[in-house]
N, C-alpha and C. Protein backbone atom coordinates (compact mmCIF):
# COMPACT_ATOMS: atom_id res chain seq x y z
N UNK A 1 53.13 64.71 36.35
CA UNK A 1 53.28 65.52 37.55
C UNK A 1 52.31 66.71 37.53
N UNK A 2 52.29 67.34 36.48
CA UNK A 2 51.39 68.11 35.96
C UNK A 2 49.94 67.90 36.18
N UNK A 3 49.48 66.94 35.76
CA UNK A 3 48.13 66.26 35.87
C UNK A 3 47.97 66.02 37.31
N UNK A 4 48.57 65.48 37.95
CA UNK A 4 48.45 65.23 39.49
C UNK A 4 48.25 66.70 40.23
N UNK A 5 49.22 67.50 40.04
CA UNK A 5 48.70 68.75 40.80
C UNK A 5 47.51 69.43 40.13
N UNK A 6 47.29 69.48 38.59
CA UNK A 6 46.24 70.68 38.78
C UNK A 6 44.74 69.48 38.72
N UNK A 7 44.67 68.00 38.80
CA UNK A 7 43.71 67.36 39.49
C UNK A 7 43.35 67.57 41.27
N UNK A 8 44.36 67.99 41.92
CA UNK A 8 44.50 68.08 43.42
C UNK A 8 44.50 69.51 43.45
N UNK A 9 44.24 70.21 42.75
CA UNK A 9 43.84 71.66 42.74
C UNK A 9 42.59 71.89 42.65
N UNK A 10 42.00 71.00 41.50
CA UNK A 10 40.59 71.00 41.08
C UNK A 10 39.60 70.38 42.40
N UNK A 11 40.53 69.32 42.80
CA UNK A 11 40.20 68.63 44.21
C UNK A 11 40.29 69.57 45.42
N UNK A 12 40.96 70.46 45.74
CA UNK A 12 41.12 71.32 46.68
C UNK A 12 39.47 72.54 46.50
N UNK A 13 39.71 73.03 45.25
CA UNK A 13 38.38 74.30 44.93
C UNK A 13 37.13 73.37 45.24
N UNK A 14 36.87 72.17 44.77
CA UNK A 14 35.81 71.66 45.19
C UNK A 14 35.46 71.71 46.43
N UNK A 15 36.08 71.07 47.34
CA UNK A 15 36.44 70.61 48.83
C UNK A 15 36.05 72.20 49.41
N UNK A 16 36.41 73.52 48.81
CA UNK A 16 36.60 74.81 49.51
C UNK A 16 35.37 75.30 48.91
N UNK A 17 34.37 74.83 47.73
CA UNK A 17 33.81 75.45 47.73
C UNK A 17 32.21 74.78 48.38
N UNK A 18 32.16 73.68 48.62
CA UNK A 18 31.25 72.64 48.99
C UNK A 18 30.97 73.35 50.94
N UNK A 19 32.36 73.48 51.39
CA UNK A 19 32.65 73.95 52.97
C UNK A 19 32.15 75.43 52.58
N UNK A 20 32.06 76.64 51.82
CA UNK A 20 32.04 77.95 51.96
C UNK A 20 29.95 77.67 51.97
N UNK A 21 29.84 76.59 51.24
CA UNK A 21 28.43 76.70 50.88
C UNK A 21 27.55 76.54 51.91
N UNK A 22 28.63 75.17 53.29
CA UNK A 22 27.72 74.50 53.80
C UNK A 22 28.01 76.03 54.96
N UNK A 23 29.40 76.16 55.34
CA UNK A 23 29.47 77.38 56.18
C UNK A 23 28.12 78.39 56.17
N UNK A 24 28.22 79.45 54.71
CA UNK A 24 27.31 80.37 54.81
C UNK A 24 25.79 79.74 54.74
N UNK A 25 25.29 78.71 54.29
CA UNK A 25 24.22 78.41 54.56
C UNK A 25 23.38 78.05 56.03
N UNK A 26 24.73 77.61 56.82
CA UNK A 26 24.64 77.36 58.24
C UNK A 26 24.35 78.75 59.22
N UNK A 27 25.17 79.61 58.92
CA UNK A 27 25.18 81.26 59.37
C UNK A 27 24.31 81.45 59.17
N UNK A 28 23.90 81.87 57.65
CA UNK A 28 22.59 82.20 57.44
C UNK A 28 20.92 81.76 58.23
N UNK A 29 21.21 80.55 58.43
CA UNK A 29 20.48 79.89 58.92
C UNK A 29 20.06 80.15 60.79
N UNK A 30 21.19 80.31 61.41
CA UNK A 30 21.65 80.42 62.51
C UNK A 30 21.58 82.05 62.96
N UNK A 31 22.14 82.56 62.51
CA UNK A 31 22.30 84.09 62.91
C UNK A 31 20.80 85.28 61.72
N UNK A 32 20.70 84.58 61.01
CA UNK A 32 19.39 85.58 60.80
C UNK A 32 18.23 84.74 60.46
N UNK A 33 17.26 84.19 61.72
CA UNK A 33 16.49 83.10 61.70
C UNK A 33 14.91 84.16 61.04
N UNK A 34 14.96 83.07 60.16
CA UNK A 34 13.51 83.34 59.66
C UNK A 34 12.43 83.92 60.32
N UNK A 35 11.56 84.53 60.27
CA UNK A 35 10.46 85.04 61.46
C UNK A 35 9.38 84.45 61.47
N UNK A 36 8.90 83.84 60.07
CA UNK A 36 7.96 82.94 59.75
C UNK A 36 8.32 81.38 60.56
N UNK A 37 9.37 81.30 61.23
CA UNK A 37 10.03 79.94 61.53
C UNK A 37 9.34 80.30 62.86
N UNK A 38 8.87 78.50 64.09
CA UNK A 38 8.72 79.21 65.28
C UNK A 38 10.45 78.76 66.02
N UNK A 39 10.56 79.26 67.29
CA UNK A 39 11.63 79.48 67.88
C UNK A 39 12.60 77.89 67.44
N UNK A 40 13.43 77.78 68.14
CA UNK A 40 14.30 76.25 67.97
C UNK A 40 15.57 76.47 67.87
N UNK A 41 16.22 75.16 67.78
CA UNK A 41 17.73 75.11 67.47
C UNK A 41 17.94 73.93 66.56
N UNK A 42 18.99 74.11 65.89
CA UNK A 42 19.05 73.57 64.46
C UNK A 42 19.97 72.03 65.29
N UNK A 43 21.04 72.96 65.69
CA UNK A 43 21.77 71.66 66.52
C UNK A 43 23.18 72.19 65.26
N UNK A 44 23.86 70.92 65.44
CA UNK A 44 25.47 71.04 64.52
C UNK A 44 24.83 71.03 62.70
N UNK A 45 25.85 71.56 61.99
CA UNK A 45 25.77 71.50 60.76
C UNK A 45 25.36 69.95 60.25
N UNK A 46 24.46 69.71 59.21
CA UNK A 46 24.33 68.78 59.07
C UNK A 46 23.94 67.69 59.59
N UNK A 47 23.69 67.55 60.62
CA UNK A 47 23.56 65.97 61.90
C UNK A 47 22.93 67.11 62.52
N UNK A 48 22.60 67.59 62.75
CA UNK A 48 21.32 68.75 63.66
C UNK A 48 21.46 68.37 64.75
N UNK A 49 20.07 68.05 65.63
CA UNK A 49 19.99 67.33 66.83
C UNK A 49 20.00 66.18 66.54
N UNK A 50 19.56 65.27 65.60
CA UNK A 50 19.45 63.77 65.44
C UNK A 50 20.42 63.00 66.38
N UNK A 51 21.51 63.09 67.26
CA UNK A 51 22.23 62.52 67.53
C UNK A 51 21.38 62.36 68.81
N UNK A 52 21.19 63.49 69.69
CA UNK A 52 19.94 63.76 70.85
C UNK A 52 19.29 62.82 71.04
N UNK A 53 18.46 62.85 69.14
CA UNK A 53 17.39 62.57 69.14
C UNK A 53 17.04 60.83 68.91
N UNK A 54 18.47 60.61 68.58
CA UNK A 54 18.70 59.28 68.37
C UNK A 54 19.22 58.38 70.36
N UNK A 55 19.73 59.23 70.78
CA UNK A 55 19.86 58.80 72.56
C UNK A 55 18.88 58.55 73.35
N UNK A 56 17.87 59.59 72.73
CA UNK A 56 17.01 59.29 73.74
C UNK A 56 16.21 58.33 73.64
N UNK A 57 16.11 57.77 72.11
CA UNK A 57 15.02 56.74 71.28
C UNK A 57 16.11 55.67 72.08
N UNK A 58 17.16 55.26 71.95
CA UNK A 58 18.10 54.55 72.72
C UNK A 58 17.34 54.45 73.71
N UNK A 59 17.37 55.27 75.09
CA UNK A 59 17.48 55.04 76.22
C UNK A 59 15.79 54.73 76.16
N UNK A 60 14.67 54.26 75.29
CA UNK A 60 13.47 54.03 75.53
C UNK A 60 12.62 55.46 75.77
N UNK A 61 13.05 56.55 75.55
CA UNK A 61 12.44 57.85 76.16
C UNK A 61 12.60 59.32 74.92
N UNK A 62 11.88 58.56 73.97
CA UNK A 62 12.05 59.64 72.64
C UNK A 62 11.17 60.85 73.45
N UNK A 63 9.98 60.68 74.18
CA UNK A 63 9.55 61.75 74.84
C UNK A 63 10.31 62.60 75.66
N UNK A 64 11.38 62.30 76.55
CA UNK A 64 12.53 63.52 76.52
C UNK A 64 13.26 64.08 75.64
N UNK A 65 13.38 64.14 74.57
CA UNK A 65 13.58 64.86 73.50
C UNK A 65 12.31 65.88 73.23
N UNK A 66 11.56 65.44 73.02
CA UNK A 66 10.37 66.35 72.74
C UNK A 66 9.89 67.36 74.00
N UNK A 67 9.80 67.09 75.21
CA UNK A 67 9.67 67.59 76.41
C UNK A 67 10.67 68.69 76.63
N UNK A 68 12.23 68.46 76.12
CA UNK A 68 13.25 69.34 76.84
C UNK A 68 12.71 69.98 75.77
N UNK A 69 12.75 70.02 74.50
CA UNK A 69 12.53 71.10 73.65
C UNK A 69 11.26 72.09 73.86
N UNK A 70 10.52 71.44 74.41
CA UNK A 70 9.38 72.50 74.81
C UNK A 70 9.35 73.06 75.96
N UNK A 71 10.75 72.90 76.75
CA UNK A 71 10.69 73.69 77.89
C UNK A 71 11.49 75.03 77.53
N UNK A 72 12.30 74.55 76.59
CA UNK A 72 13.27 75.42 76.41
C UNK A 72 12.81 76.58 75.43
N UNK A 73 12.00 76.21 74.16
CA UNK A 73 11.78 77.30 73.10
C UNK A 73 9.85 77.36 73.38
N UNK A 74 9.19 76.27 73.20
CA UNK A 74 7.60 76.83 72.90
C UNK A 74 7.38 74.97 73.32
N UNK A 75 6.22 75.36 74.00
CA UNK A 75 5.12 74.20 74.76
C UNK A 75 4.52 73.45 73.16
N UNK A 76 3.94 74.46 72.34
CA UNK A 76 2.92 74.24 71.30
C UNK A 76 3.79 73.77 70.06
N UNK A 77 4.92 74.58 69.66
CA UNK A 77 5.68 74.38 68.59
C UNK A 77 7.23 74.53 68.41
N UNK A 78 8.26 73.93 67.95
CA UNK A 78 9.44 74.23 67.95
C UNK A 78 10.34 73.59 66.35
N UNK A 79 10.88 74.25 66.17
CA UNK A 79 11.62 73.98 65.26
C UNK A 79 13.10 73.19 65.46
N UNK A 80 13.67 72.32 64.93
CA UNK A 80 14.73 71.61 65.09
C UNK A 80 15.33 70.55 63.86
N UNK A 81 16.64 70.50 63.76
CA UNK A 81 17.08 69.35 62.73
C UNK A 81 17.00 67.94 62.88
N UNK A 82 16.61 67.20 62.27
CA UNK A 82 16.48 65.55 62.22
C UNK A 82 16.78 64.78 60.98
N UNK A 83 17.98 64.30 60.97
CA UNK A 83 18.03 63.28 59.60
C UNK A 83 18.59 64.17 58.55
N UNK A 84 19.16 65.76 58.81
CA UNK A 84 19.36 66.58 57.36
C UNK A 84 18.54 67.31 56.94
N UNK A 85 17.49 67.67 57.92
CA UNK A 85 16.13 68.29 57.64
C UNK A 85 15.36 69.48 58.32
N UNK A 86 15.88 70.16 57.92
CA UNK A 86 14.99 71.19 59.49
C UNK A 86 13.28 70.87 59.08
N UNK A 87 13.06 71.01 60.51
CA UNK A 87 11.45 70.53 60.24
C UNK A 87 10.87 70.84 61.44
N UNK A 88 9.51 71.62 61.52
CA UNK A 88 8.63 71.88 62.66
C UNK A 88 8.23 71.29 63.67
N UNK A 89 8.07 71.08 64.58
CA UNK A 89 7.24 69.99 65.17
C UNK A 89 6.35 70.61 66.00
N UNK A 90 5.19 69.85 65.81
CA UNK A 90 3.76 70.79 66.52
C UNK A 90 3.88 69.49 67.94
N UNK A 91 3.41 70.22 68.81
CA UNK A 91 2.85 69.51 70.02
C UNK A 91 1.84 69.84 70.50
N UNK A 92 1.01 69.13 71.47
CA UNK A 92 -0.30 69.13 72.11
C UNK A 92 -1.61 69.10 71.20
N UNK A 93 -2.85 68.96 72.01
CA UNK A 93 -3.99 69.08 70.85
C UNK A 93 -4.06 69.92 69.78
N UNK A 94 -3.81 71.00 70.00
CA UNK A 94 -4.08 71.91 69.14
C UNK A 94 -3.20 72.14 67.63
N UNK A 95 -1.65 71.74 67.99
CA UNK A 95 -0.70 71.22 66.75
C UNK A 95 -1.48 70.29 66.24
N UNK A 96 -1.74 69.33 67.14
CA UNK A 96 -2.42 67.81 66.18
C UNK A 96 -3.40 67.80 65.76
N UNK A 97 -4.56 69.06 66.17
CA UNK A 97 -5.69 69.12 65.24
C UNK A 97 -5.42 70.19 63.98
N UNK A 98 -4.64 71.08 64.05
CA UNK A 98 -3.71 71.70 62.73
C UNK A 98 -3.68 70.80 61.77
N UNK A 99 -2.62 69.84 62.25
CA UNK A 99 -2.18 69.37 60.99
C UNK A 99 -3.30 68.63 60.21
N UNK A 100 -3.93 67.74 61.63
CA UNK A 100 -4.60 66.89 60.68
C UNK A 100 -5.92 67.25 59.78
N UNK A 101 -6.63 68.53 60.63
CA UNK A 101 -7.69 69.15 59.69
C UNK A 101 -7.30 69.77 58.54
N UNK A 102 -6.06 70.32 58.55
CA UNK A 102 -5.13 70.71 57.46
C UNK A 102 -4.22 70.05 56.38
N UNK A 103 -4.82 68.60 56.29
CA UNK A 103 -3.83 68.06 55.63
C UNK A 103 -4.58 68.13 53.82
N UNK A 104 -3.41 68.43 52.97
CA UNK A 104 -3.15 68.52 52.08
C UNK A 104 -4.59 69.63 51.41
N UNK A 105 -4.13 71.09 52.41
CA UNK A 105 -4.67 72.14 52.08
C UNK A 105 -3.45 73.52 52.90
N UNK A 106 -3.69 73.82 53.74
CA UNK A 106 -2.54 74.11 54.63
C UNK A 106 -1.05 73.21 54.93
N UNK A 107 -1.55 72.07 55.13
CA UNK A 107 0.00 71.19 55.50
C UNK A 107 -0.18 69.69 54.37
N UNK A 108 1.59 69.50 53.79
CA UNK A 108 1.41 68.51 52.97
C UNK A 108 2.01 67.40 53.77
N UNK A 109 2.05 66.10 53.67
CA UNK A 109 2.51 65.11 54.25
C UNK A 109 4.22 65.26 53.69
N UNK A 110 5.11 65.15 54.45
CA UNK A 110 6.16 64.79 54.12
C UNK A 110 7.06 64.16 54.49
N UNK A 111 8.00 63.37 54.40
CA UNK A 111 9.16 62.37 54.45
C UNK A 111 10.59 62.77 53.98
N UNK A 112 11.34 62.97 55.72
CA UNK A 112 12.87 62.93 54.92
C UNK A 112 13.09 62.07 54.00
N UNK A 113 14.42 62.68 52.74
CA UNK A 113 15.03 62.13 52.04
C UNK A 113 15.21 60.41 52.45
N UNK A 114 16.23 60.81 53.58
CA UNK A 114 16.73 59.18 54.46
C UNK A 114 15.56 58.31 54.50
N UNK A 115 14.36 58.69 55.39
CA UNK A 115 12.85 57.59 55.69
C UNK A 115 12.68 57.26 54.27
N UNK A 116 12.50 58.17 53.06
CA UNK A 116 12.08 57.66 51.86
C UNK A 116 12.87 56.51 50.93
N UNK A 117 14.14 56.84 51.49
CA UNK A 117 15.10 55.86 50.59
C UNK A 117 15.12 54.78 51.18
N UNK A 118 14.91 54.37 52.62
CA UNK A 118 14.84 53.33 53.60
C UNK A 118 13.19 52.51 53.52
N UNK A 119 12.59 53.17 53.11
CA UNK A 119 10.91 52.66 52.92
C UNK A 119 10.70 52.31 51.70
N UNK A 120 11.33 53.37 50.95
CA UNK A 120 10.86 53.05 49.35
C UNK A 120 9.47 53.20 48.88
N UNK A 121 8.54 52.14 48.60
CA UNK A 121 7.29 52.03 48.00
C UNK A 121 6.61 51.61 49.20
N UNK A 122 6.49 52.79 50.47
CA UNK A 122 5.27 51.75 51.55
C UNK A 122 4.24 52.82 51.75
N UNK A 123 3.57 52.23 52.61
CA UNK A 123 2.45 53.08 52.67
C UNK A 123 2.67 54.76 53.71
N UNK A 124 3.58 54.34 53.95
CA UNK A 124 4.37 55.61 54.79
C UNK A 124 4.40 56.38 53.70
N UNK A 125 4.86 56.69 52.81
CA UNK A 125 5.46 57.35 51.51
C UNK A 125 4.59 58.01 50.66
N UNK A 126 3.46 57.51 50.93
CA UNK A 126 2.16 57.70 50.19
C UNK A 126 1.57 59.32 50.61
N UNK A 127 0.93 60.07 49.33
CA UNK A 127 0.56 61.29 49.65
C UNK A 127 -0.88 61.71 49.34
N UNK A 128 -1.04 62.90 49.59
CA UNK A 128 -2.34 63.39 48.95
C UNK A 128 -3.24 62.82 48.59
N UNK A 129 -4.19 62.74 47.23
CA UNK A 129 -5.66 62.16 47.45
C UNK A 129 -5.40 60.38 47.42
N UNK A 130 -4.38 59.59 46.80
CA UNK A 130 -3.90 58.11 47.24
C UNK A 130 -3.98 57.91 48.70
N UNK A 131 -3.08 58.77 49.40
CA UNK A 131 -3.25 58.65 51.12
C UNK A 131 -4.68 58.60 51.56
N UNK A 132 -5.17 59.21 51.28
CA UNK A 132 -6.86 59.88 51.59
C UNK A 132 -7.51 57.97 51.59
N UNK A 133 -7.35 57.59 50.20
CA UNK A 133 -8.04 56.76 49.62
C UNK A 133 -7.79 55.62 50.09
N UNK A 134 -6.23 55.55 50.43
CA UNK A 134 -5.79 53.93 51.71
C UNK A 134 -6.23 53.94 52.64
N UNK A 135 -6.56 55.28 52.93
CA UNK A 135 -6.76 55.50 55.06
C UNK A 135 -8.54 55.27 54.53
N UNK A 136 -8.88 55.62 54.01
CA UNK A 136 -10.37 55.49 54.22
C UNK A 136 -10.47 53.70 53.48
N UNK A 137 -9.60 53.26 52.98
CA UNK A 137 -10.20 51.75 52.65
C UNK A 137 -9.31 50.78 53.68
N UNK A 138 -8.38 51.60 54.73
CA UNK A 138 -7.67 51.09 56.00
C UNK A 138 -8.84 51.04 57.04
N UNK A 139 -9.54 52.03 57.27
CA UNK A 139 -10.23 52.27 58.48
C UNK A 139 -11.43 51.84 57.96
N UNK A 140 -11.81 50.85 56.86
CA UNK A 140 -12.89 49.93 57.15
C UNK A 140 -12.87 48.69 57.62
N UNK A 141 -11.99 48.14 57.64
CA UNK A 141 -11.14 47.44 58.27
C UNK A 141 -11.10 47.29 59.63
N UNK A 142 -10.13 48.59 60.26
CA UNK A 142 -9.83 48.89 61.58
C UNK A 142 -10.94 49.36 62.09
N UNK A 143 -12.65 49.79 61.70
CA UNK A 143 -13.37 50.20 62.58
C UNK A 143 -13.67 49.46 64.06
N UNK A 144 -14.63 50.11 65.31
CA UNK A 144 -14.98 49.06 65.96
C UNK A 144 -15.33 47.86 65.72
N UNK A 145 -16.34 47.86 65.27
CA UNK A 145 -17.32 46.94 64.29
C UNK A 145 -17.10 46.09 63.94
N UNK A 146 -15.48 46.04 63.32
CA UNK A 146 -14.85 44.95 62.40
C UNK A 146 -13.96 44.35 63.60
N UNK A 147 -13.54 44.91 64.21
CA UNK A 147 -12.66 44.59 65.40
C UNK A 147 -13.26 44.14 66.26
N UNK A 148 -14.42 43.80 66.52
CA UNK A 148 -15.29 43.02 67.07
C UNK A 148 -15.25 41.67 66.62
N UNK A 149 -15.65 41.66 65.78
CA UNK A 149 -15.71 40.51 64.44
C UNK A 149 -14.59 39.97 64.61
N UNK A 150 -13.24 40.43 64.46
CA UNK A 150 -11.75 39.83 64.53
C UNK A 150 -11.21 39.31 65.80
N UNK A 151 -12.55 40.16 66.81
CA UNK A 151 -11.16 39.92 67.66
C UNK A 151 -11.30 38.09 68.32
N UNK A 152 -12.54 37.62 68.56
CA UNK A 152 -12.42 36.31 68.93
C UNK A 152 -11.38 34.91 68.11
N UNK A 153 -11.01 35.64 66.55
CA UNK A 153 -10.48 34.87 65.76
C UNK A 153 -8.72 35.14 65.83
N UNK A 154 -8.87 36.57 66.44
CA UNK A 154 -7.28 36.78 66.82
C UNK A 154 -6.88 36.01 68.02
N UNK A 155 -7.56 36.14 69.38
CA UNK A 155 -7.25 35.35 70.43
C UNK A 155 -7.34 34.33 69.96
N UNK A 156 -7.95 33.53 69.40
CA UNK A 156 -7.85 31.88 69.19
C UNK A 156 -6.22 31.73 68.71
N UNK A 157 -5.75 32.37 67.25
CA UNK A 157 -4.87 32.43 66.61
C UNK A 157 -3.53 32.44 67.74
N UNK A 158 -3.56 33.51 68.43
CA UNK A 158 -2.33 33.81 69.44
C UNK A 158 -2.07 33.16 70.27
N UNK A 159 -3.28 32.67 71.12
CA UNK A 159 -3.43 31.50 71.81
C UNK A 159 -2.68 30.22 71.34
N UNK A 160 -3.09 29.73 70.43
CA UNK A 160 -2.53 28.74 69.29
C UNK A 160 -1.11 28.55 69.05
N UNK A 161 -0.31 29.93 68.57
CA UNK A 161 0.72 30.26 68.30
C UNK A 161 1.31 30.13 69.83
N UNK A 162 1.01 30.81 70.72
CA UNK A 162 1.62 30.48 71.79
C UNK A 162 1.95 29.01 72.71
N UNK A 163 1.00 28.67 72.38
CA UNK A 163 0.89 26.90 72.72
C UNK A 163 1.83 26.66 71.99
N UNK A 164 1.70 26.68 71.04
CA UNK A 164 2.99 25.43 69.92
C UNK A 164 4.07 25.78 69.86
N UNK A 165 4.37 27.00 69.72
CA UNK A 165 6.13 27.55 69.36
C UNK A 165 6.40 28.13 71.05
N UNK A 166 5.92 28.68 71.95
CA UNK A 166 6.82 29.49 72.84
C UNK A 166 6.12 29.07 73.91
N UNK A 167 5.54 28.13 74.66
CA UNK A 167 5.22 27.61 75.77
C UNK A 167 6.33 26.69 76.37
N UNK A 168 6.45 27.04 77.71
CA UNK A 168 7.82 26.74 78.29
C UNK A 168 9.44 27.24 77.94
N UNK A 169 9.86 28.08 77.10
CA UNK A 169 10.46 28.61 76.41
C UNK A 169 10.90 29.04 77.09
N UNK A 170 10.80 30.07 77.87
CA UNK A 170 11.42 31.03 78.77
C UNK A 170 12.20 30.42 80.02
N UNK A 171 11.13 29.49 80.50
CA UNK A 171 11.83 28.66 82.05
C UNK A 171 12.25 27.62 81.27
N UNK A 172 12.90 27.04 79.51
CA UNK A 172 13.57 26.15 79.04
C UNK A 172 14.95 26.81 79.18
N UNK A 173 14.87 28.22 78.56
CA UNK A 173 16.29 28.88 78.65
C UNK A 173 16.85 29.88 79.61
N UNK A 174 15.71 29.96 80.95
CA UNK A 174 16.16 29.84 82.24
C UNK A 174 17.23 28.82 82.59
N UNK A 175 16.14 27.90 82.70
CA UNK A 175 17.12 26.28 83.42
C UNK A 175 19.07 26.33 82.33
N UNK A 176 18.31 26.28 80.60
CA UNK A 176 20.13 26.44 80.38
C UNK A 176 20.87 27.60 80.35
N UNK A 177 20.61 28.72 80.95
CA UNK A 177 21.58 29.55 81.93
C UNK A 177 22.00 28.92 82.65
N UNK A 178 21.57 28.79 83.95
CA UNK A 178 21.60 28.26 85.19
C UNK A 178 23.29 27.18 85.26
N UNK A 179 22.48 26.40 84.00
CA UNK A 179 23.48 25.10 84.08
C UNK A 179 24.96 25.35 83.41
C-alpha cells in the first residue's frame, strides 16, 4: 500500500514538474519575446501553428498559411511554431537570397527533430561542406546541357510507359462505374 502511494507521489511531482517547465517556458516565451526574434506567433504550447499549417497543406493551399502570416506580422519575415520548433521564415527575394548566399556562414541548414527521424539518412538531412559537394555533383546532372541530352530519351520512356500500363485506363474505369 505503501509502495503504491509514494510511487503515485513520485508519479504526481513528475507530472507537476514536467507542466511547471512546459508552463514557464511557454510565458517566457510569449510574454517577454526576444528582440533579436522578428515579430510572430508561436500558436498553442507545443503543436504551435502546425495544426494551421497542416489545413491548409490539406486544403491544397500551404501558400495561405504563409500569406496570412505576412499580412498580419512582416511581408519579409515572421516567426512561428511548426512540428515543436519555433523557426523563422524568410519570404520574398530578398529572405531567399539571405539564406542562400549565407549558407553555412551566417545561416546553417536545419531539420526538425520529426523531418529527421522520418527521413533518416537522405539527402534532405545532409549538411555543410557534404551538402555543398552533392548539390554541385547533383547539378551536373540537372544542368541545361544534360537535360537536353535526356530529354528525347525521357519522352520516349513515358511515352512507352504510358502505352503499356495506363492507356485506356481511365474510360476502362469510367465505363465500370457507370455499370
Amino acid at each position: 500500500m505503501q509502495i503504491a502511494m509514494f510511487s503515485t507521489l513520485i508519479l504526481l511531482g513528475i507530472v507537476l514538474l514536467v507542466s511547471l517547465y512546459i508552463i514557464t517556458k511557454t510565458l517566457k516565451e510569449r510574454l517577454i519575446p526576444n528582440p533579436h526574434l522578428p515579430p510572430g506567433s508561436l500558436g498553442w504550447p507545443l503543436i504551435g501553428e502546425t495544426l494551421n499549417y497542416l489545413g491548409t497543406c490539406l486544403a491544397g493551399r500551404p501558400d495561405w498559411f504563409l500569406r496570412d502570416r505576412m499580412e498580419k506580422h512582416d511581408p519579409q519575415v515572421f516567426k512561428t511554431s511548426l512540428f515543436g520548433e519555433t523557426v523563422a521564415v524568410f519570404c520574398g527575394p530578398a529572405g531567399n537570397k539571405f539564406l542562400f548566399s549565407n549558407e553555412n556562414k551566417l545561416v546553417n541548414l536545419w531539420w526538425p527533430r520529426s523531418v529527421k527521424k522520418l527521413l533518416k539518412s537522405s539527402l534532405v538531412n545532409v549538411a555543410g561542406d557534404e551538402a555543398k559537394r552533392i548539390r554541385r555533383i547533383l547539378l551536373t546532372f540537372l544542368d541545361p546541357d544534360a537535360l537536353k541530352r535526356y530529354i528525347e530519351r525521357m519522352d520516349l520512356v513515358t511515352q512507352h510507359h504510358i502505352s503499356t500500363l495506363w492507356e485506356g485506363m481511365f474510360l476502362d474505369n469510367l465505363l465500370e462505374k457507370k455499370s
